[in-house]
N, C-alpha and C. Protein backbone atom coordinates (compact mmCIF):
# COMPACT_ATOMS: atom_id res chain seq x y z
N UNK A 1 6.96 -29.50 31.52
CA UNK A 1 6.59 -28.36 30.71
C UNK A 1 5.39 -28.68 29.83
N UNK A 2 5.46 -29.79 29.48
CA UNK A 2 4.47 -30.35 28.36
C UNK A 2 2.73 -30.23 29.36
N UNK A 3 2.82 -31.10 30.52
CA UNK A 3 1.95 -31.06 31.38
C UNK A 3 1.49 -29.66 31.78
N UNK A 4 2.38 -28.70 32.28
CA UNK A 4 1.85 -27.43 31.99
C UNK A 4 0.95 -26.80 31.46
N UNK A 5 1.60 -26.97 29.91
CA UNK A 5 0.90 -26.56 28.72
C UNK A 5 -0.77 -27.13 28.51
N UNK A 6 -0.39 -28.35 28.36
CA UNK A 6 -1.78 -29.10 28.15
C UNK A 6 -3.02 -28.97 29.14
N UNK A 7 -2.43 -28.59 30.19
CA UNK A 7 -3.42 -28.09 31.37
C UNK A 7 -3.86 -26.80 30.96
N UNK A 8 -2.88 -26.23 30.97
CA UNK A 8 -3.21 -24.62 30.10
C UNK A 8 -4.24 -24.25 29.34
N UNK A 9 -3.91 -25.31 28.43
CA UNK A 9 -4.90 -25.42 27.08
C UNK A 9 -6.20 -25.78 27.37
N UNK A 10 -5.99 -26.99 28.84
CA UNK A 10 -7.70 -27.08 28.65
C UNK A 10 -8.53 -26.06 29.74
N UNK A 11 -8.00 -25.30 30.35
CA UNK A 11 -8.18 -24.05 31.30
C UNK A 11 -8.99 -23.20 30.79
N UNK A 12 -8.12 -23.29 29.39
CA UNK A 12 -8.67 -22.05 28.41
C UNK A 12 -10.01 -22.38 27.67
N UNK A 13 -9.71 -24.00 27.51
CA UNK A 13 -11.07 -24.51 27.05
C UNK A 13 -12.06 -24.27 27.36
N UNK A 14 -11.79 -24.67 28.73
CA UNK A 14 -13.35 -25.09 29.67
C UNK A 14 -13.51 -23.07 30.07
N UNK A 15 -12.72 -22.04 29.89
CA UNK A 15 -13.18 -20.88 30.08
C UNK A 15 -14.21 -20.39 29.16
N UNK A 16 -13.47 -20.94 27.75
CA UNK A 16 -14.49 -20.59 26.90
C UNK A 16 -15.60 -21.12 26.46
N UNK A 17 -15.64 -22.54 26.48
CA UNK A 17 -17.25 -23.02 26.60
C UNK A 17 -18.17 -22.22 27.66
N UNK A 18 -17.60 -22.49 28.92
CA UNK A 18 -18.37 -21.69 29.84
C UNK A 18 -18.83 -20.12 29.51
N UNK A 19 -17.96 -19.70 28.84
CA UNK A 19 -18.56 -18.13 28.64
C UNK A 19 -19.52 -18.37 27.68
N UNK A 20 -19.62 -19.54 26.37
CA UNK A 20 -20.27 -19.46 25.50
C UNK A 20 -21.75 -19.89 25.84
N UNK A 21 -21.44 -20.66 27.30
CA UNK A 21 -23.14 -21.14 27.76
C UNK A 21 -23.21 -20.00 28.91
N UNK A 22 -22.72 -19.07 29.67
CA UNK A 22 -23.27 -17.88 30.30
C UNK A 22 -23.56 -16.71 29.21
N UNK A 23 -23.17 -16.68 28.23
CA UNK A 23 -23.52 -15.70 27.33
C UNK A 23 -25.11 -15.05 27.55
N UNK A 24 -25.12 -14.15 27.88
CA UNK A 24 -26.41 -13.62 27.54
C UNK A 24 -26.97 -12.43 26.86
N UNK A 25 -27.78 -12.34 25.99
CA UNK A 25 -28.00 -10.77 25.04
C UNK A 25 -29.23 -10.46 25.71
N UNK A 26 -28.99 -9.14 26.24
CA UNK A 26 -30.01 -8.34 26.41
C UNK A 26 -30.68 -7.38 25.74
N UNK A 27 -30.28 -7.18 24.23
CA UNK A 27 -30.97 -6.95 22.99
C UNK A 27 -30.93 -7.10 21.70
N UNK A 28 -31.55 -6.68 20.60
CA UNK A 28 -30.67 -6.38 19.23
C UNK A 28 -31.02 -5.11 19.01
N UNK A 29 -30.13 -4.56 18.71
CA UNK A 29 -29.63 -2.76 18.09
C UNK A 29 -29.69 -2.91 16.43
N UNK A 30 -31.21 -1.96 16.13
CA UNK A 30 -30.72 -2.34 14.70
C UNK A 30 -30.49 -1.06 14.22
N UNK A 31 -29.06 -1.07 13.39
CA UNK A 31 -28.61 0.09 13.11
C UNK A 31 -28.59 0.78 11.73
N UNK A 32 -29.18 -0.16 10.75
CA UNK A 32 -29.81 0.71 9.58
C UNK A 32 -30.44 -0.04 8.58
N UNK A 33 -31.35 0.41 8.13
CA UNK A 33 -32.42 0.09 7.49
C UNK A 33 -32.06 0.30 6.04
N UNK A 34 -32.52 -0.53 4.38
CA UNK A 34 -32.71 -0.13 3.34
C UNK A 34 -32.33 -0.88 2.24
N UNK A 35 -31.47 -0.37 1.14
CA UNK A 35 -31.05 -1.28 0.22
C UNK A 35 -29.42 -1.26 0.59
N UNK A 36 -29.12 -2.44 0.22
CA UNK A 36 -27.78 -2.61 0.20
C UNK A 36 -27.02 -3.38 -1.30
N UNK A 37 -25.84 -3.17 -1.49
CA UNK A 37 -25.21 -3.55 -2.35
C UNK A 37 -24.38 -4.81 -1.83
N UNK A 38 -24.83 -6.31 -2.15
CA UNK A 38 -24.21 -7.39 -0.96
C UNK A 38 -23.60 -8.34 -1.87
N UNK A 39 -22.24 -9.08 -1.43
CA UNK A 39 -21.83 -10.12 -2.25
C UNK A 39 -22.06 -11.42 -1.44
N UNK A 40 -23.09 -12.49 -2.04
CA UNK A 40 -23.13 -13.18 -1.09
C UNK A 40 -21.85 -14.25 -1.24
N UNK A 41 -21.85 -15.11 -0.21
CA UNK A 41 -21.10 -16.09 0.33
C UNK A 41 -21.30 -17.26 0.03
N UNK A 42 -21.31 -17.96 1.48
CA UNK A 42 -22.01 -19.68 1.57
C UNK A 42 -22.92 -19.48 1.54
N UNK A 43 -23.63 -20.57 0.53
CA UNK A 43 -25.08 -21.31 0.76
C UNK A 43 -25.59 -22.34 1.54
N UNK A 44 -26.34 -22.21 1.96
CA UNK A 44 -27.44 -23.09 3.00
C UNK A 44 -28.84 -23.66 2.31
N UNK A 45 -28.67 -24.62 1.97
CA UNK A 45 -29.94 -25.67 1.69
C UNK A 45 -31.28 -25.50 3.43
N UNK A 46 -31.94 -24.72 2.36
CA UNK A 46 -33.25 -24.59 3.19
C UNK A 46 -34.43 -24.69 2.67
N UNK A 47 -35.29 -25.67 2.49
CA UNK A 47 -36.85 -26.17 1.91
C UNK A 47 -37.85 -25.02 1.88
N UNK A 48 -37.69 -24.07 3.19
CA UNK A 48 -38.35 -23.25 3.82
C UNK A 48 -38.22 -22.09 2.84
N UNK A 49 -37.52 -21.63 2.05
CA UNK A 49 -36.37 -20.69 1.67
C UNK A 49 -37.04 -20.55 0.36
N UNK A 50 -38.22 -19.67 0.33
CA UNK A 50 -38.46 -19.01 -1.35
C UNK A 50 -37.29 -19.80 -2.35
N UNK A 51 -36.35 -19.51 -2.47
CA UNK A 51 -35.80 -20.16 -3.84
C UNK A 51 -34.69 -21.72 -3.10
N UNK A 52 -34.93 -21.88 -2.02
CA UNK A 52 -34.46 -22.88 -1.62
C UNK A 52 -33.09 -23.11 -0.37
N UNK A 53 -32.45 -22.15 -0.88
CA UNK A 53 -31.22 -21.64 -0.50
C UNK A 53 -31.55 -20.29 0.50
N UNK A 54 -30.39 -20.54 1.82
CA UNK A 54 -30.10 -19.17 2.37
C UNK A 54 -28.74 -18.63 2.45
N UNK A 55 -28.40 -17.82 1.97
CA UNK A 55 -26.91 -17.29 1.37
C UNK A 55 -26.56 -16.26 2.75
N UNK A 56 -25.24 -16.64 2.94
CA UNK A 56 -24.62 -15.85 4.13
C UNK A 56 -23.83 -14.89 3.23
N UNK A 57 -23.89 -13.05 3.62
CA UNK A 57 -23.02 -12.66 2.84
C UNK A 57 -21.82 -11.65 3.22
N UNK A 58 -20.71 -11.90 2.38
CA UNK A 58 -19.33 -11.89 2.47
C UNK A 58 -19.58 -10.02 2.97
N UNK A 59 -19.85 -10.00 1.83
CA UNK A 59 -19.93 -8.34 2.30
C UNK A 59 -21.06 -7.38 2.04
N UNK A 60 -21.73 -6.41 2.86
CA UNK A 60 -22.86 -5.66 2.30
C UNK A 60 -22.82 -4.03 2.75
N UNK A 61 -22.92 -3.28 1.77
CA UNK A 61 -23.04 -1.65 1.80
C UNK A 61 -24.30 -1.18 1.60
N UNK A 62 -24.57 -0.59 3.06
CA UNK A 62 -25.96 0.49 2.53
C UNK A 62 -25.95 1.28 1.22
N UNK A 63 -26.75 1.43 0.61
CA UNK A 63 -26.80 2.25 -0.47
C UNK A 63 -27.99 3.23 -0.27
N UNK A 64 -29.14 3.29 0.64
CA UNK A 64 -30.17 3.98 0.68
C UNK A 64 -30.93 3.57 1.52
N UNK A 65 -31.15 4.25 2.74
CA UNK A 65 -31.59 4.19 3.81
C UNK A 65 -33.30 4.13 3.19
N UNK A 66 -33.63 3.18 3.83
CA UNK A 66 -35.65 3.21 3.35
C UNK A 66 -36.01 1.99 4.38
N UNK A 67 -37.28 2.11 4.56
CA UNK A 67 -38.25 1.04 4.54
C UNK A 67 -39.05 1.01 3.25
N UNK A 68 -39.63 1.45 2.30
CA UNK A 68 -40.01 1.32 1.47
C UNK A 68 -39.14 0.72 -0.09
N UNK A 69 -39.30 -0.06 -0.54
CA UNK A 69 -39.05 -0.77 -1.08
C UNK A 69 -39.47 -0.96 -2.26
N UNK A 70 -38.82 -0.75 -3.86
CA UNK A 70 -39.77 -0.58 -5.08
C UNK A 70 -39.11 -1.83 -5.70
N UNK A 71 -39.71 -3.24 -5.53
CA UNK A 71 -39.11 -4.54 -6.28
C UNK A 71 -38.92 -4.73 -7.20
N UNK A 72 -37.34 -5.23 -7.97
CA UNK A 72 -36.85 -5.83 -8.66
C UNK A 72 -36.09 -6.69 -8.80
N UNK A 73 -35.88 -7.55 -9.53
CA UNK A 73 -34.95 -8.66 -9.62
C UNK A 73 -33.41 -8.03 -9.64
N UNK A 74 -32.71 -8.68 -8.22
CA UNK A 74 -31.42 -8.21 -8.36
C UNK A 74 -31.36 -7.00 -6.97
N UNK A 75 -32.56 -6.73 -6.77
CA UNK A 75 -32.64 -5.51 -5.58
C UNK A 75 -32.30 -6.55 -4.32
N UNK A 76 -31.57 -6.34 -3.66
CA UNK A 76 -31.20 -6.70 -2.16
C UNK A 76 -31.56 -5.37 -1.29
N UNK A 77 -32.73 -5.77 0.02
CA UNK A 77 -33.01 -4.98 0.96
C UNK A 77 -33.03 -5.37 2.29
N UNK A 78 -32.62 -5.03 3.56
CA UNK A 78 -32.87 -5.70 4.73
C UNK A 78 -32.39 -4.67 6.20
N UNK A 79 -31.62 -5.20 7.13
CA UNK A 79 -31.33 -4.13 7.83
C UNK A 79 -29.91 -4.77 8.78
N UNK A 80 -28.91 -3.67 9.23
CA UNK A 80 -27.75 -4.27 9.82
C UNK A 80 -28.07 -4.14 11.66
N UNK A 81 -27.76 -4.86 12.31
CA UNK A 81 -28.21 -5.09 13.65
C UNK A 81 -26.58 -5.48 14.40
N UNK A 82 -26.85 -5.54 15.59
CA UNK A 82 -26.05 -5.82 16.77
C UNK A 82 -26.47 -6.65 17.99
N UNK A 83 -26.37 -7.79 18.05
CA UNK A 83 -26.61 -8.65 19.31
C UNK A 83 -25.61 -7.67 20.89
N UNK A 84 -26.86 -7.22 21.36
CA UNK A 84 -26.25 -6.46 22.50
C UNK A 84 -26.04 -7.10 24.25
N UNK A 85 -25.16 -7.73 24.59
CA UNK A 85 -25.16 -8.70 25.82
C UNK A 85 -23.56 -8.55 25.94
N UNK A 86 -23.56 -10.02 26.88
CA UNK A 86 -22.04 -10.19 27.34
C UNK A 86 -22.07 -11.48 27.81
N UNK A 87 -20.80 -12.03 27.36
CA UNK A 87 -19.80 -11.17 27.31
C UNK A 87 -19.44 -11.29 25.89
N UNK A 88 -18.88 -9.35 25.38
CA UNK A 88 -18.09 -9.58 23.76
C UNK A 88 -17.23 -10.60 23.29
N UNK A 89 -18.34 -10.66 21.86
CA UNK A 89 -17.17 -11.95 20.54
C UNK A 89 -17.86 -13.17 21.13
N UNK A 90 -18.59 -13.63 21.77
CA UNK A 90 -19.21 -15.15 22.40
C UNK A 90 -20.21 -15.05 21.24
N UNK A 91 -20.26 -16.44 20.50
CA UNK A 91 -21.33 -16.92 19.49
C UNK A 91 -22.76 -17.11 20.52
N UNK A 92 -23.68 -16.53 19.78
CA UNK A 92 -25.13 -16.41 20.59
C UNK A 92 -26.10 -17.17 19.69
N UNK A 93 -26.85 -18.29 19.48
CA UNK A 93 -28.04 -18.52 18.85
C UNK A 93 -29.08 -17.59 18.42
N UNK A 94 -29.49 -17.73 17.38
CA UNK A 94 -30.39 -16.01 17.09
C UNK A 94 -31.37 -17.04 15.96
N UNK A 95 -32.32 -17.08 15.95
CA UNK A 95 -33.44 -17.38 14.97
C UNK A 95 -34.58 -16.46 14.16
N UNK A 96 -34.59 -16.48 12.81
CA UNK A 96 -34.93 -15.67 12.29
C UNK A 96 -35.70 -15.37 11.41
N UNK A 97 -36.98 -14.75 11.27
CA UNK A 97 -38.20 -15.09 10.72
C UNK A 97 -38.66 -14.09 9.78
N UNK A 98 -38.97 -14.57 8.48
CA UNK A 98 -39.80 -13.72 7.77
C UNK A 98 -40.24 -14.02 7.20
N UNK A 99 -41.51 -12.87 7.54
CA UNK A 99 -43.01 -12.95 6.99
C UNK A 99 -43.43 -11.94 5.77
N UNK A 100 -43.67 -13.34 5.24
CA UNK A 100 -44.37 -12.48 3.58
C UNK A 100 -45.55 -11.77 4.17
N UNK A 101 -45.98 -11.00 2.74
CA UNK A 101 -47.88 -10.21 3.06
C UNK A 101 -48.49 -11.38 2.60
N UNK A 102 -49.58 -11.23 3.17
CA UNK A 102 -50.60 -12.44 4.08
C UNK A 102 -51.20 -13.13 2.73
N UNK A 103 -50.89 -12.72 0.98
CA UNK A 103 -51.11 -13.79 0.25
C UNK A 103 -50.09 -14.51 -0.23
N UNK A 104 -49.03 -14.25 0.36
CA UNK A 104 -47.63 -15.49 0.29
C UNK A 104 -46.74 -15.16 -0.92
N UNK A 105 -45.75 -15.71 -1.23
CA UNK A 105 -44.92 -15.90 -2.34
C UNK A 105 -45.46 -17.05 -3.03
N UNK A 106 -45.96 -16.66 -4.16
CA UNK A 106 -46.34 -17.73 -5.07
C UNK A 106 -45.44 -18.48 -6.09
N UNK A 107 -44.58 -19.48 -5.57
CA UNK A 107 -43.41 -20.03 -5.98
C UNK A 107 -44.21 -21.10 -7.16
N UNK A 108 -43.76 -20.80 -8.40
CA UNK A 108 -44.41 -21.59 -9.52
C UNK A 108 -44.03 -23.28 -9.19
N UNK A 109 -42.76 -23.79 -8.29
CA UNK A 109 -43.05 -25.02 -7.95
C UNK A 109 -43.44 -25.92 -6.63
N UNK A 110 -44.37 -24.78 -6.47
CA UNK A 110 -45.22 -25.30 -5.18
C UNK A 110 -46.49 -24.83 -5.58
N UNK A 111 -47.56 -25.75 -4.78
CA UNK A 111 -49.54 -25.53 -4.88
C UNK A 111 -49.55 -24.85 -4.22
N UNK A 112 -48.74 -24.41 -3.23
CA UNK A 112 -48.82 -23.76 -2.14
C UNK A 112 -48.23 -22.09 -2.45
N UNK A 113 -48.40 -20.79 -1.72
CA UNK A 113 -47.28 -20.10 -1.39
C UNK A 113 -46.77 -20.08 -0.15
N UNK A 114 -45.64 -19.20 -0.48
CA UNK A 114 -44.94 -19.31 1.25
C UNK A 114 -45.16 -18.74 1.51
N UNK A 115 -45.24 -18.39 3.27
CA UNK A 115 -46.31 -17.50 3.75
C UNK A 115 -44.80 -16.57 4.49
N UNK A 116 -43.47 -17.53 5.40
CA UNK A 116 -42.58 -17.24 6.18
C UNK A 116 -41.49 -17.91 5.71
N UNK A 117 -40.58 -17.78 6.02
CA UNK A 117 -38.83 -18.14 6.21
C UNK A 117 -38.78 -18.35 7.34
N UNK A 118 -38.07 -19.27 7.68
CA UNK A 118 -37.40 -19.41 9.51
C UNK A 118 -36.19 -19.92 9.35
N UNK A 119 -35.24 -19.85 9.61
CA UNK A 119 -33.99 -20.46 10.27
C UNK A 119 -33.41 -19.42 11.51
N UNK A 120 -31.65 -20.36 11.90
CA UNK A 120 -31.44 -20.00 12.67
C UNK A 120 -29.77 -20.22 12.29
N UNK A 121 -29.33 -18.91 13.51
CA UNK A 121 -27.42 -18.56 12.57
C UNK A 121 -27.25 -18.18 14.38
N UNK A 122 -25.59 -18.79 14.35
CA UNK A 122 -25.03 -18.22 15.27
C UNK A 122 -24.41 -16.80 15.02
N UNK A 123 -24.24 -15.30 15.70
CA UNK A 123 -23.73 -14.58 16.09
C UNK A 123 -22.80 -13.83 16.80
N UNK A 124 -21.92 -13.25 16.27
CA UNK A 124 -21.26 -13.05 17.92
C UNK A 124 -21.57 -11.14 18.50
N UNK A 125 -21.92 -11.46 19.92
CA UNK A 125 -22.21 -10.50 20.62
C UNK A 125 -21.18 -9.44 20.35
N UNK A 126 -21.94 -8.08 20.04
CA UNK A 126 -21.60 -6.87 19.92
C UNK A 126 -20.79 -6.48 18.18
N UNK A 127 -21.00 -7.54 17.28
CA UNK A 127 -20.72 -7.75 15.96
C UNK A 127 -21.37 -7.15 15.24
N UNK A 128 -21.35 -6.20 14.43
CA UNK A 128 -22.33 -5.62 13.50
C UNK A 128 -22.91 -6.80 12.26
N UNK A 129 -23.74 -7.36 11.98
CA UNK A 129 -24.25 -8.10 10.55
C UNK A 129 -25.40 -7.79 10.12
N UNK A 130 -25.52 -8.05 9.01
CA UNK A 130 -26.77 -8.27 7.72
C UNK A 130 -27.61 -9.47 7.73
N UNK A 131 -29.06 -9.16 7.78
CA UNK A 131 -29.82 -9.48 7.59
C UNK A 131 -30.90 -9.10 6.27
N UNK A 132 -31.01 -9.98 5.47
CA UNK A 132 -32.03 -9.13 4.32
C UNK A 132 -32.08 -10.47 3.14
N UNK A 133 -33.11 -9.92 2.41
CA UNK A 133 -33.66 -10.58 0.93
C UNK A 133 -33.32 -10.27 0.01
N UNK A 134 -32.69 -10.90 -1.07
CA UNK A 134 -32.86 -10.45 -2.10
C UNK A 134 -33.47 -11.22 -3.63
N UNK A 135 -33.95 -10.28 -4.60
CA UNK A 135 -34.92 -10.46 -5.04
C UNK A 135 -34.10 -11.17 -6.61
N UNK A 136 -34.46 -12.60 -6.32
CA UNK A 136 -33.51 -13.46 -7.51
C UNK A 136 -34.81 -13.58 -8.96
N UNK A 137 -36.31 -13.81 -8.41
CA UNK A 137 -36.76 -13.80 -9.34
C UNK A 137 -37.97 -12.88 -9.53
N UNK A 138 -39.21 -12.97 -10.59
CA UNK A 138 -40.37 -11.94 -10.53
C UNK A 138 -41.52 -12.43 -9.14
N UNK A 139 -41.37 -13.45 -9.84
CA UNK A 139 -42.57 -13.81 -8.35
C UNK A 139 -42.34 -13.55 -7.08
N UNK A 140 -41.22 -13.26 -6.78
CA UNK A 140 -40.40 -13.13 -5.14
C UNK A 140 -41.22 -11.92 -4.66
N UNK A 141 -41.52 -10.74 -6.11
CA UNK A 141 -41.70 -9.16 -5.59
C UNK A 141 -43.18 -9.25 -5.58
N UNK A 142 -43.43 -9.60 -4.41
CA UNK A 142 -44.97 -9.25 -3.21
C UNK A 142 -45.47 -8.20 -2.64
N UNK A 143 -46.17 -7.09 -3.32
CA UNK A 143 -46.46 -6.07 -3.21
C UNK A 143 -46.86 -6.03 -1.69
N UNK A 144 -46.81 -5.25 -0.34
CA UNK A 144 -47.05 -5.08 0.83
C UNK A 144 -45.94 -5.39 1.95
N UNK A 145 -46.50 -5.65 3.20
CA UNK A 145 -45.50 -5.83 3.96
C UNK A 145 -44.51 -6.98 4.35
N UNK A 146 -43.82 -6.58 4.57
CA UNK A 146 -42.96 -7.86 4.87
C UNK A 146 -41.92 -7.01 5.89
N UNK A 147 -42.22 -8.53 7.21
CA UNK A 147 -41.48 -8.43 8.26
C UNK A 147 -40.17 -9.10 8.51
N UNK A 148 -39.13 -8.83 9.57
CA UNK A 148 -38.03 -9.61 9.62
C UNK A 148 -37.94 -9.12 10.92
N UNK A 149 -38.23 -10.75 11.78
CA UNK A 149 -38.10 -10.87 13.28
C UNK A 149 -36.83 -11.35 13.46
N UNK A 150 -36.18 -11.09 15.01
CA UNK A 150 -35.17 -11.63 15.62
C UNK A 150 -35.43 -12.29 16.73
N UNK A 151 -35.32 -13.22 16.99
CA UNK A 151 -35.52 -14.15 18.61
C UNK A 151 -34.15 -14.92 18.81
N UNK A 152 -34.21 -14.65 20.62
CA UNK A 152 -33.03 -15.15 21.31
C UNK A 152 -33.73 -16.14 22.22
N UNK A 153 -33.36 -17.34 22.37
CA UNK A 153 -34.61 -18.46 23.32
C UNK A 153 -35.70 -17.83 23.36
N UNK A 154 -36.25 -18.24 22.32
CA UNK A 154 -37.84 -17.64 21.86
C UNK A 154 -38.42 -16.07 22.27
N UNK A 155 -37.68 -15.41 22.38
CA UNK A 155 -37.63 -14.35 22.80
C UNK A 155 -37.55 -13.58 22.05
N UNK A 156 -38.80 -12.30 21.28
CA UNK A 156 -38.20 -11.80 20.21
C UNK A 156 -37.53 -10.16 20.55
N UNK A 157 -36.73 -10.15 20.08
CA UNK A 157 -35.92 -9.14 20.72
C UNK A 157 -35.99 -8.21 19.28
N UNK A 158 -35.67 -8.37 18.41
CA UNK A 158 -35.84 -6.96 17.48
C UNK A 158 -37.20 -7.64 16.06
N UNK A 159 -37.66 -6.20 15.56
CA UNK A 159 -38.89 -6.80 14.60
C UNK A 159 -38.54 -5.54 13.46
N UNK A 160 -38.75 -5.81 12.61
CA UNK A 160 -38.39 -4.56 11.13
C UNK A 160 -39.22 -4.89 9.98
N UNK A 161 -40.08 -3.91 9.65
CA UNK A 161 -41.13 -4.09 8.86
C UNK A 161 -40.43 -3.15 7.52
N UNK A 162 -40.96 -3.38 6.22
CA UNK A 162 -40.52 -3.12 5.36
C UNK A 162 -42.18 -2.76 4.34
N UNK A 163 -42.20 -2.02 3.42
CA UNK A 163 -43.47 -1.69 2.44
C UNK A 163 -42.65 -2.04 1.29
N UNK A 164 -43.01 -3.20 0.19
CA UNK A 164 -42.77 -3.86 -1.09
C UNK A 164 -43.23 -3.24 -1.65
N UNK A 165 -42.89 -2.40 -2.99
CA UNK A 165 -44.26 -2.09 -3.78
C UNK A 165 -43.34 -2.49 -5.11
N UNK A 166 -44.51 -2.16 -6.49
CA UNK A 166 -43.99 -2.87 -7.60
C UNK A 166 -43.48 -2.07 -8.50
């Protein structure tokens, strides 16, 4: 019985790795745009990352559908999407990019500004989640555009442009 089982178990294993490396998305669905009301979560140590950190969050409510955007400290804006493939609930690699307007975030402890954000989060196919910024300090709010790409093996599959103003 024991032998059974343990065979069982790894049946199920090797089913589900395998689905997790045939997984494939054939898009992202993005299903709304604007401000949201978000509690974030875990933090992620990222260098790349305007204030350092990238916060995964627990929960987020549209509050106002826009691309336009009037910055303040405390404003969270971005957009909710759907990894569209198969097969459903399989974690998918998704990498994710955003681009400041073309004179950067001028972070008072860098010579530099930042120009982009990049990391990368697993997903699972056909899952609704949040993607977005929010605005912790004054310097963050960069009057113009700012983009937020999606890529699947370098592949960019969804792009969402946003207008900052002050």
């Amino acid at each position: 019985m024991l032998k059974c089982l343990v065979a069982a178990l790894l049946l199920v294993g090797a089913a589900s790795a395998a689905r997790a490396e045939d997984a494939r998305v054939d898009r992202i669905d993005i299903v709304d745009t604007g401000i949201y009301t978000v509690v974030a979560g875990a933090e992620t140590a990222n260098k790349d990352a305007p204030t350092g950190v990238i916060k995964s969050p627990d929960s987020f409510n549209l509050t106002e559908r826009t691309t336009t955007i009037a910055g303040r400290v405390g404003l969270e804006f971005g957009l909710r999407y759907v990894a569209v493939g198969a097969p459903e609930g399989v974690e998918v690699p998704l990498d994710i990019v955003l681009t400041f307007p073309p004179e950067g975030l001028p972070d008072p402890t860098e010579k530099t500004p930042i120009h982009k954000t990049e990391f990368s989060r697993t997903k699972k196919i056909g899952e609704t989640v949040y993607l977005g910024y929010g605005f912790e300090n004054n310097w963050e709010i960069v009057p113009g555009t700012w983009t937020f790409e999606i890529f699947h093996k370098g592949q960019k599959l969804a792009e969402q442009r946003f207008t900052v103003t002050r």
